[in-house]
Protein backbone atom coordinates (compact mmCIF):
# COMPACT_ATOMS: atom_id res chain seq x y z
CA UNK A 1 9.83 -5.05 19.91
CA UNK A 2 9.54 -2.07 17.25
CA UNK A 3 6.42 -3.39 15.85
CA UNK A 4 4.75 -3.73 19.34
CA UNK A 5 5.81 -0.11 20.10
CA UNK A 6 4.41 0.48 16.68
CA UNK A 7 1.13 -1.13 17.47
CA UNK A 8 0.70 0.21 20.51
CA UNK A 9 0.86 3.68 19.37
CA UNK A 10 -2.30 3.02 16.89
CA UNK A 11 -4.95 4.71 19.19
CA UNK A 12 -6.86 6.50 16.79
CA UNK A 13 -10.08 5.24 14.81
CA UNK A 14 -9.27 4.82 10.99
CA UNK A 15 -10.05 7.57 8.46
CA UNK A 16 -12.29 6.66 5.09
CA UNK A 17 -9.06 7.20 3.38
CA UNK A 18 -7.27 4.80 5.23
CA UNK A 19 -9.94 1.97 5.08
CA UNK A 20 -9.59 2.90 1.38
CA UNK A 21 -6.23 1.91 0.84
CA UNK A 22 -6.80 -1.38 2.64
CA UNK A 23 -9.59 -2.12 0.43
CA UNK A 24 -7.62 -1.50 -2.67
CA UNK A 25 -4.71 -3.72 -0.88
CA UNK A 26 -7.07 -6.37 -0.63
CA UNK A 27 -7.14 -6.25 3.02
CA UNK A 28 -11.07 -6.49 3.73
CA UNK A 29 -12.95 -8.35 6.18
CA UNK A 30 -13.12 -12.03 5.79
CA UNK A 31 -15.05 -14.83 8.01
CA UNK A 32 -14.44 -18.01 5.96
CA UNK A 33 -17.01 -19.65 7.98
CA UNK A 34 -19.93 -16.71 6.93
CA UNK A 35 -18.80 -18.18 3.24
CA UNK A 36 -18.85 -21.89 4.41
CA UNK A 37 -22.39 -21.25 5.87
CA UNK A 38 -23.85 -19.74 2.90
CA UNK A 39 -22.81 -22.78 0.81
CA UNK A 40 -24.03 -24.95 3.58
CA UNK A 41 -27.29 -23.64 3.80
CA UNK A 42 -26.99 -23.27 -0.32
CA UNK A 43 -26.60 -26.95 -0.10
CA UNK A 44 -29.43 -27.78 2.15
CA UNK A 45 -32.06 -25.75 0.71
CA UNK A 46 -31.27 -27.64 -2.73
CA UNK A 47 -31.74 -31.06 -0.88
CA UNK A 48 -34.91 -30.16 1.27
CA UNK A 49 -36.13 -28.72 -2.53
CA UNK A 50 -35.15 -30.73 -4.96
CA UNK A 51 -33.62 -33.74 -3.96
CA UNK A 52 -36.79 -35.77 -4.59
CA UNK A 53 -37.05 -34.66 -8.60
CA UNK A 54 -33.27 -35.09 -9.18
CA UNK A 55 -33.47 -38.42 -7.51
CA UNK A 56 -36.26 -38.87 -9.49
CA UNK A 57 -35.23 -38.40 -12.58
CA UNK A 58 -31.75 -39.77 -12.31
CA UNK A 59 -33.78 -43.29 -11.34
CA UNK A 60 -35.96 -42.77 -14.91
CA UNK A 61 -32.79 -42.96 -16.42
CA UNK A 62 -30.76 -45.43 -14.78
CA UNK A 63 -34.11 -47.74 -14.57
CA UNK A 64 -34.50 -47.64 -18.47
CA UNK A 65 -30.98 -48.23 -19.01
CA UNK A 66 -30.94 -50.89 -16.47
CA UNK A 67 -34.24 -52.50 -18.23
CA UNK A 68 -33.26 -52.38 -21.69
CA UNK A 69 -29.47 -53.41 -21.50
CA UNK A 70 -29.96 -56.24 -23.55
CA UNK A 71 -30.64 -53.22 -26.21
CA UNK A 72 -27.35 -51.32 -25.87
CA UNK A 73 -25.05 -51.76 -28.40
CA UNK A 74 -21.86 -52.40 -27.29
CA UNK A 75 -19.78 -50.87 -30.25
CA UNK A 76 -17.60 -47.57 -29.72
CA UNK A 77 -20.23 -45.24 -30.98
CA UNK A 78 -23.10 -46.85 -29.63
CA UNK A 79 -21.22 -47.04 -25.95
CA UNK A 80 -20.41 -42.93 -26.47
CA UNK A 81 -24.07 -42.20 -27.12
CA UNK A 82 -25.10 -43.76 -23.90
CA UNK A 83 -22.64 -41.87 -21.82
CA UNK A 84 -23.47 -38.66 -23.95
CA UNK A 85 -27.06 -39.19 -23.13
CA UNK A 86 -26.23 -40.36 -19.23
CA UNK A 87 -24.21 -37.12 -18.80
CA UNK A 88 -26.88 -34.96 -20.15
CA UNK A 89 -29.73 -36.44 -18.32
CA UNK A 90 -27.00 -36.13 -14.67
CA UNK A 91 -26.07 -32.57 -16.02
CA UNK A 92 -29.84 -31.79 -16.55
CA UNK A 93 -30.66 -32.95 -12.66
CA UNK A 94 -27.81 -31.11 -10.73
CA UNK A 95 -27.85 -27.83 -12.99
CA UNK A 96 -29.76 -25.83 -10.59
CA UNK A 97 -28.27 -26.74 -7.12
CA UNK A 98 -24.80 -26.06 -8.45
CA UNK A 99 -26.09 -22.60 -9.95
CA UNK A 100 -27.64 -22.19 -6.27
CA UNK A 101 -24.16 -23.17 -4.65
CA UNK A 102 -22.42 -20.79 -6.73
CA UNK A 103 -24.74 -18.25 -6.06
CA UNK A 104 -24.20 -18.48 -2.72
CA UNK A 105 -20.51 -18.99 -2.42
CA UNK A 106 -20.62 -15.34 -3.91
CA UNK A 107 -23.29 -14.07 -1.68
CA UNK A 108 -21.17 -15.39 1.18
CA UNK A 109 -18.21 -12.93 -0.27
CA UNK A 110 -20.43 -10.11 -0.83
CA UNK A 111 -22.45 -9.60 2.44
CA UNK A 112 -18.72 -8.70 3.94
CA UNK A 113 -17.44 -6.42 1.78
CA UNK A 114 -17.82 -5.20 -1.75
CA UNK A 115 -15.65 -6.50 -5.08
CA UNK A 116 -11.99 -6.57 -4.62
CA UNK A 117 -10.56 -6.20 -7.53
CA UNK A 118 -6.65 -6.20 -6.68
CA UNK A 119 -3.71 -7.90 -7.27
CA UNK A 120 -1.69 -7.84 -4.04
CA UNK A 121 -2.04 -10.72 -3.23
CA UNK A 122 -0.25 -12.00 -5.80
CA UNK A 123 2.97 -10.28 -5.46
CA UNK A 124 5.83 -12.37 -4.13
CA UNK A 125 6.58 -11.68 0.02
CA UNK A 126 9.73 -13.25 1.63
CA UNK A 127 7.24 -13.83 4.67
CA UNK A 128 5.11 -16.25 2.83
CA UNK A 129 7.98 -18.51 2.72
CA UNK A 130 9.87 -17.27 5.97
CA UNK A 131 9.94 -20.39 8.43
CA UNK A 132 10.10 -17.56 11.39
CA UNK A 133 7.37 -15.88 9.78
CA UNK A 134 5.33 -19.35 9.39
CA UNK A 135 5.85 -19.99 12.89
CA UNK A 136 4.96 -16.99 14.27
CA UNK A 137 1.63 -17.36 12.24
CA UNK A 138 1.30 -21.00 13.95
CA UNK A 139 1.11 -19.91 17.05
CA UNK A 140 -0.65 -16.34 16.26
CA UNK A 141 -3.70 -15.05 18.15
CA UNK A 142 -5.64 -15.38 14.57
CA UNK A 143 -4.08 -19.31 14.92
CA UNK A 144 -5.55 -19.82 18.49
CA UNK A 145 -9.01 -18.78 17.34
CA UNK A 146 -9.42 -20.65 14.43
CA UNK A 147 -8.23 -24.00 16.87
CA UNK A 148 -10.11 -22.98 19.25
CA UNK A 149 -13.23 -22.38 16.82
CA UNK A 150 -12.58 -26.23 15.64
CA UNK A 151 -13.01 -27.79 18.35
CA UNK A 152 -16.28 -25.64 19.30
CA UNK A 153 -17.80 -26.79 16.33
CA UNK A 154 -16.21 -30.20 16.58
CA UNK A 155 -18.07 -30.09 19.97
CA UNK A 156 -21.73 -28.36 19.15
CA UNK A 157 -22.38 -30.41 16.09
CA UNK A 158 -21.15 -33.56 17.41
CA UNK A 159 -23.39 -33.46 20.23
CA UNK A 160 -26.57 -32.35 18.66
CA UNK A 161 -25.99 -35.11 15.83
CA UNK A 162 -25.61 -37.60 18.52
CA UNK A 163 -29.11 -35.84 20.39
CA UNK A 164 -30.66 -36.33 16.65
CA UNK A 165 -29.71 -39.89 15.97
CA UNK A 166 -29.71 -41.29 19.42
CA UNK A 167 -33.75 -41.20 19.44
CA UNK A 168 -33.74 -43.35 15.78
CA UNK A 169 -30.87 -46.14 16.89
CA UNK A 170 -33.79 -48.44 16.44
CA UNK A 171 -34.90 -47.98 13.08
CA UNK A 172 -31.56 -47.26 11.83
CA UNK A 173 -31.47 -51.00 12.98
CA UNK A 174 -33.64 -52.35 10.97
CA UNK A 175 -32.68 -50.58 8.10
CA UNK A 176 -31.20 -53.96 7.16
CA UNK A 177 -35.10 -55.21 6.68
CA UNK A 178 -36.12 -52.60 5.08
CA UNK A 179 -36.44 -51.99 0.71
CA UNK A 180 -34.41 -49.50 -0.77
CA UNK A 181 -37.39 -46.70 -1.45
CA UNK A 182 -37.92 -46.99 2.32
CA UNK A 183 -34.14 -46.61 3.32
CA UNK A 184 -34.16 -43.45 1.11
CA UNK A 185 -36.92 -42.00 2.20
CA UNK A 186 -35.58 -42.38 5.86
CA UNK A 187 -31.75 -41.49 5.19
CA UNK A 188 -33.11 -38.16 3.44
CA UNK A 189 -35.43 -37.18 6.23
CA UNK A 190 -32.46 -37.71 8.50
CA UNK A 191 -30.06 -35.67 6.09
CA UNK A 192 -32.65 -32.53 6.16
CA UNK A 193 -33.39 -32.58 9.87
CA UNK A 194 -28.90 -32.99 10.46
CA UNK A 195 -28.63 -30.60 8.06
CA UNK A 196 -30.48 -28.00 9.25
CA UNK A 197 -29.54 -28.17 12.51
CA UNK A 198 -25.75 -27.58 11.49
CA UNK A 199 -26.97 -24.66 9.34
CA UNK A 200 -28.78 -23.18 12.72
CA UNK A 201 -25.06 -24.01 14.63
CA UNK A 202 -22.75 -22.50 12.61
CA UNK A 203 -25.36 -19.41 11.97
CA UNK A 204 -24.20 -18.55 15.38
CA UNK A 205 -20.91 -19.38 14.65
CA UNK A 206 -20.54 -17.76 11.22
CA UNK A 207 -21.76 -14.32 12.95
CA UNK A 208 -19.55 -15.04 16.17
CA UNK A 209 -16.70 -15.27 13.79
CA UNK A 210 -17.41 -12.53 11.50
CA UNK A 211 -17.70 -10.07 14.51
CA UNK A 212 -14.14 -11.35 16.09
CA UNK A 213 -12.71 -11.21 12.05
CA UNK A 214 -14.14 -7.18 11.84
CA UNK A 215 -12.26 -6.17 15.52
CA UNK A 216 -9.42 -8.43 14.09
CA UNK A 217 -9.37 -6.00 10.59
CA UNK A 218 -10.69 -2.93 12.53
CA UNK A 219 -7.46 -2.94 15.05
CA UNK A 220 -4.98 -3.62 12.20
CA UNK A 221 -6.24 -0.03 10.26
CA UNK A 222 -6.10 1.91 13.16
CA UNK A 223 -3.61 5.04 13.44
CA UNK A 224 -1.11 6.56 14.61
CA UNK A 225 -1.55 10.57 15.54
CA UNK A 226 0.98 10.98 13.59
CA UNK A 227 0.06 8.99 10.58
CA UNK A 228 -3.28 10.78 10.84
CA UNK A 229 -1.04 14.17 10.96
CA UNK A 230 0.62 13.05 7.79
CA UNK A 231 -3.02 11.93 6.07
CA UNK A 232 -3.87 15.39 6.75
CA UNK A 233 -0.94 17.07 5.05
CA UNK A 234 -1.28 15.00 2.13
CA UNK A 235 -5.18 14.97 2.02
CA UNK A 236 -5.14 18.72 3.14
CA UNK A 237 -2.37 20.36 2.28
CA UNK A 238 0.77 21.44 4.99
CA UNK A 239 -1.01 23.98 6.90
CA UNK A 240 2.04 26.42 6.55
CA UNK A 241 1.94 26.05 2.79
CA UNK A 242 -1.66 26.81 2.88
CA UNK A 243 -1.21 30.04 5.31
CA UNK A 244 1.28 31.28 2.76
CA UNK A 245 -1.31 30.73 -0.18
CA UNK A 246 -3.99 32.58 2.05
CA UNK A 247 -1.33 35.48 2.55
CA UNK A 248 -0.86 35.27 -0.65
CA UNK A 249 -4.62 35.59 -1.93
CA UNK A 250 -4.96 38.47 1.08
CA UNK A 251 -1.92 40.36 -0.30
CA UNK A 252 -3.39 40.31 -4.54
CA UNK A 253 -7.04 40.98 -2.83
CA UNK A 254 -5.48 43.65 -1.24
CA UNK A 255 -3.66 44.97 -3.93
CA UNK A 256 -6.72 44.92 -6.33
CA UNK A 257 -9.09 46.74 -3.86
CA UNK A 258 -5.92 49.51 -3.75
CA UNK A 259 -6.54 49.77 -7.38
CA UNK A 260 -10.18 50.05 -7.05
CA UNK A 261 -10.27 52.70 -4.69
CA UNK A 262 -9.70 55.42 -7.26
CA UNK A 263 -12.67 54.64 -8.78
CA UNK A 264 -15.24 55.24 -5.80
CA UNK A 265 -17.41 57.68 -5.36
CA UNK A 266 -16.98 58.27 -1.52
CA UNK A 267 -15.35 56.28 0.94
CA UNK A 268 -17.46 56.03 4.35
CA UNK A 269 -15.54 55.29 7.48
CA UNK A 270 -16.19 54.53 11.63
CA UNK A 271 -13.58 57.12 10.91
CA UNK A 272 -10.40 55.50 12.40
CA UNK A 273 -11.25 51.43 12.41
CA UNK A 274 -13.83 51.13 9.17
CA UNK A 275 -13.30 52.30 5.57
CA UNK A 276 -16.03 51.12 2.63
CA UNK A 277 -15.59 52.13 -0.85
CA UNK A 278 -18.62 52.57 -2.62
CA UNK A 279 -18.80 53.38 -6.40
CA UNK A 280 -21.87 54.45 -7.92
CA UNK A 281 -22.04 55.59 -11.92
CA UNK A 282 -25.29 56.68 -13.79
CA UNK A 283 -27.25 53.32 -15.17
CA UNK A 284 -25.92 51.16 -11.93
CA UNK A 285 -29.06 49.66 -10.21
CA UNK A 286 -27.32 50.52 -6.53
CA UNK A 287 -23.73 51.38 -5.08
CA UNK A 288 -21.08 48.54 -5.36
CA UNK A 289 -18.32 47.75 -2.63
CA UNK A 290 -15.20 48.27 -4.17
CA UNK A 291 -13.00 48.17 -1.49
CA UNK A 292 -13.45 47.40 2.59
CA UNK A 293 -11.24 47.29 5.41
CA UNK A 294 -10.16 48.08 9.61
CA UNK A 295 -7.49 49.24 11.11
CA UNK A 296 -4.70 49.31 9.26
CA UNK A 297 -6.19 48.66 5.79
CA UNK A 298 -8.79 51.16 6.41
CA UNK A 299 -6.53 53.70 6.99
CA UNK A 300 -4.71 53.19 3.54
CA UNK A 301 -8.18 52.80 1.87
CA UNK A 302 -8.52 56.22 3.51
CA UNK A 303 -4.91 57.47 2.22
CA UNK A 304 -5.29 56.44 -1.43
CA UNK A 305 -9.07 57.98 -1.53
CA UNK A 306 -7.60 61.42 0.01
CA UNK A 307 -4.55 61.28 -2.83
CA UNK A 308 -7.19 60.85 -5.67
CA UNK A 309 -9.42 63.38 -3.85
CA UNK A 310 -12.24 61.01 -2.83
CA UNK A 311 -15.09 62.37 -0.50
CA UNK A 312 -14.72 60.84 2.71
CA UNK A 313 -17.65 60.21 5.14
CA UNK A 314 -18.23 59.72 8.54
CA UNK A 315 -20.71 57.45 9.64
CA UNK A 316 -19.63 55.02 12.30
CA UNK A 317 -23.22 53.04 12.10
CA UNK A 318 -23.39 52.63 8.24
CA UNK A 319 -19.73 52.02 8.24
CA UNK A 320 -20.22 48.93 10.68
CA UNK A 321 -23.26 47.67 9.10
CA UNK A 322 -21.90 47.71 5.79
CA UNK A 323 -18.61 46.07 6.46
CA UNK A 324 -20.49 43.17 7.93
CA UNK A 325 -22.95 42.57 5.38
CA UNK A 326 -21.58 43.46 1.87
CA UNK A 327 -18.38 42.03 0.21
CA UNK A 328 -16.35 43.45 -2.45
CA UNK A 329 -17.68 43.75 -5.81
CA UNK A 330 -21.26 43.14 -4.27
CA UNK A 331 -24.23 45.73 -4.30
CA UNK A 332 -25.17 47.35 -1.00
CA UNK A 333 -28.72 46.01 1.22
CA UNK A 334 -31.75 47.61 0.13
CA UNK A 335 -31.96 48.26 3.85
CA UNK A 336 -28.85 50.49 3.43
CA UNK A 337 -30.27 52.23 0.07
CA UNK A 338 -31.63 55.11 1.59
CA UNK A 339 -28.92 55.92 3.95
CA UNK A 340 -26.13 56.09 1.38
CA UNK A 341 -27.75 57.44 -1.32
CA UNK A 342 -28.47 60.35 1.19
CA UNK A 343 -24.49 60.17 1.28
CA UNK A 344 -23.95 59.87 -2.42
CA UNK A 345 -26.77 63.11 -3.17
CA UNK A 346 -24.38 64.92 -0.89
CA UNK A 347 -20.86 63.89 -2.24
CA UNK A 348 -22.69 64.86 -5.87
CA UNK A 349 -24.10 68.20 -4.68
CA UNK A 350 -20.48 68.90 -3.17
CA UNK A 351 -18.97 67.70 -6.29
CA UNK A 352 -21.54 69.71 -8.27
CA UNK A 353 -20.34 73.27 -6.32
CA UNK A 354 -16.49 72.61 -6.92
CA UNK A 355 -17.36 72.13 -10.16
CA UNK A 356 -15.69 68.95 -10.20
CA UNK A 357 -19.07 66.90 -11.14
């Protein structure tokens, strides 16, 4: 009852981090009949291809041995060459369709999901040798679909082979007259045309099957809000811990523009919710922020620059304009040169008549 409260609270689409772990669990798509049809049609493109040169060949050899066994020796060593030879020569003929089989029992793994490279399955579970468990994966929905996938197959191919032989009853009668070369060449045009109509069946199948296998897969990674709450904490941080590291990095930013305000050459406000520090020394190319704030933090920019006796300026425009488009430690706008380094030629004029320049 838990785990269908469980499952029924998994509303929410998996995240990449999610599918992730499943993929490193082992738990990837997989349609065992996509894998059966790639060896299938593996299979029938060697026959349609090469059957005729493998037979071929394999008749060479059996004919000579067949013509000349009055030649073989029939000692130990002699007996061993002839099956060395007869293995080579069978070896020789089937090398290429096995490659091709292999080939494509690999394809058939790949075109659903990339390498799997884990372990997991491996591991002992008490539910691989639970009875309950077994049973409950007897009668499971994945269970019902694969029976009633059987017998779907059992039904489509059985039909069309019966549509595909029915037509040739008569010369599958007189087979019996017939010499071997011509029963061959019969059986193997038979085999193709069978063969490729099962390919073409379970085509459908194989992609019927893969598509139920992905929702299958698809439903099983899906989440929880508040699994997806607890992926965010870990993948994200807690969001308190990361306001308090943002307070944090406010209250040392803070405490460093403080200590830079000393060091200004005017301070220009709004004059009650804007305050910019600007520094300017002989051999700088323009003014540098060295401090910015509003409201409160404005007014203590404004408190430490009137304790260290820093010209203060009001200029509600300039202030506004520069606190949206410089940061600290940053040069002012070119489009702001003119304006405050009309500022600056007065602070240095006033400076210049205290005699404080």
């Amino acid at each position: 009852m838990a785990d269908d409260q469980n499952d029924n609270s998994r509303t929410e689409d998996p995240t990449q981090k999610r599918l992730d772990e499943a993929h490193g669990r082992g738990d990837v798509v997989k349609s065992q009949e996509v894998s059966t049809w790639f060896v299938l049609a593996g299979g029938s493109l060697m026959l349609a291809m090469f059957s005729g040169s493998m037979s071929g060949g394999l008749t060479t050899t059996f004919r000579g041995l067949i013509a000349n066994a009055h030649q073989i020796p029939l000692d130990g060593m002699g007996l061993l060459s002839i099956m060395g030879r007869i293995e080579r020569e069978v070896l020789a003929a089937v090398a290429l369709p096995l490659v091709v089989l292999v080939l494509a029992a690999i394809a058939g793994n790949m075109i659903q999901h990339r390498m799997v490279w884990s372990a997991e399955s491996l591991k002992p579970k008490f539910n691989k040798i639970s009875p309950l468990a077994g049973l409950k994966r007897q009668f499971s929905a994945q269970a019902l679909a694969n029976f009633a996938k059987g017998l779907i197959k059992l039904g489509l191919i059985g039909t069309v082979m019966f549509m595909l032989l029915w037509p040739q009853r008569y010369r599958l009668d007189g087979l019996v007259q017939t010499d071997i070369l011509g029963t061959l060449m019969l059986t193997r045009s038979l085999a193709v045309d069978m063969l490729g109509t099962v390919v073409a069946i379970l085509f459908l199948v194989a992609a019927a099957d893969y598509l139920f296998q992905y929702r299958q897969w698809h439903e099983r990674q899906k989440m929880s809000v508040q699994e997806l709450k607890e992926e965010y904490k870990q993948t994200e941080g807690d969001p308190a811990i990361k306001g308090k590291i943002r307070q944090l990095r406010q209250a040392r930013q803070r405490k460093r523009m403080m200590a830079a305000v000393p060091k200004a050459s005017v301070v220009i406000t709004n004059p009650t919710h804007y305050a910019i520090a600007l520094q300017y020394d002989k051999g700088m190319e323009a003014p540098v922020c060295v401090a910015k704030g509003v409201d409160v933090l404005a007014l203590k920019i404004r408190e430490v620059a009137g304790e260290h006796a820093i010209p203060i300026v009001e200029n509600p425009p300039l202030a506004r304009a520069l606190y949206a488009t410089i940061e600290i430690d940053q040069e002012i706008p070119p489009e702001h040169y003119k304006a405050v380094a009309e500022i600056i030629g007065y602070v240095m004029k006033l400076r210049r008549a205290t005699g404080r320049a």
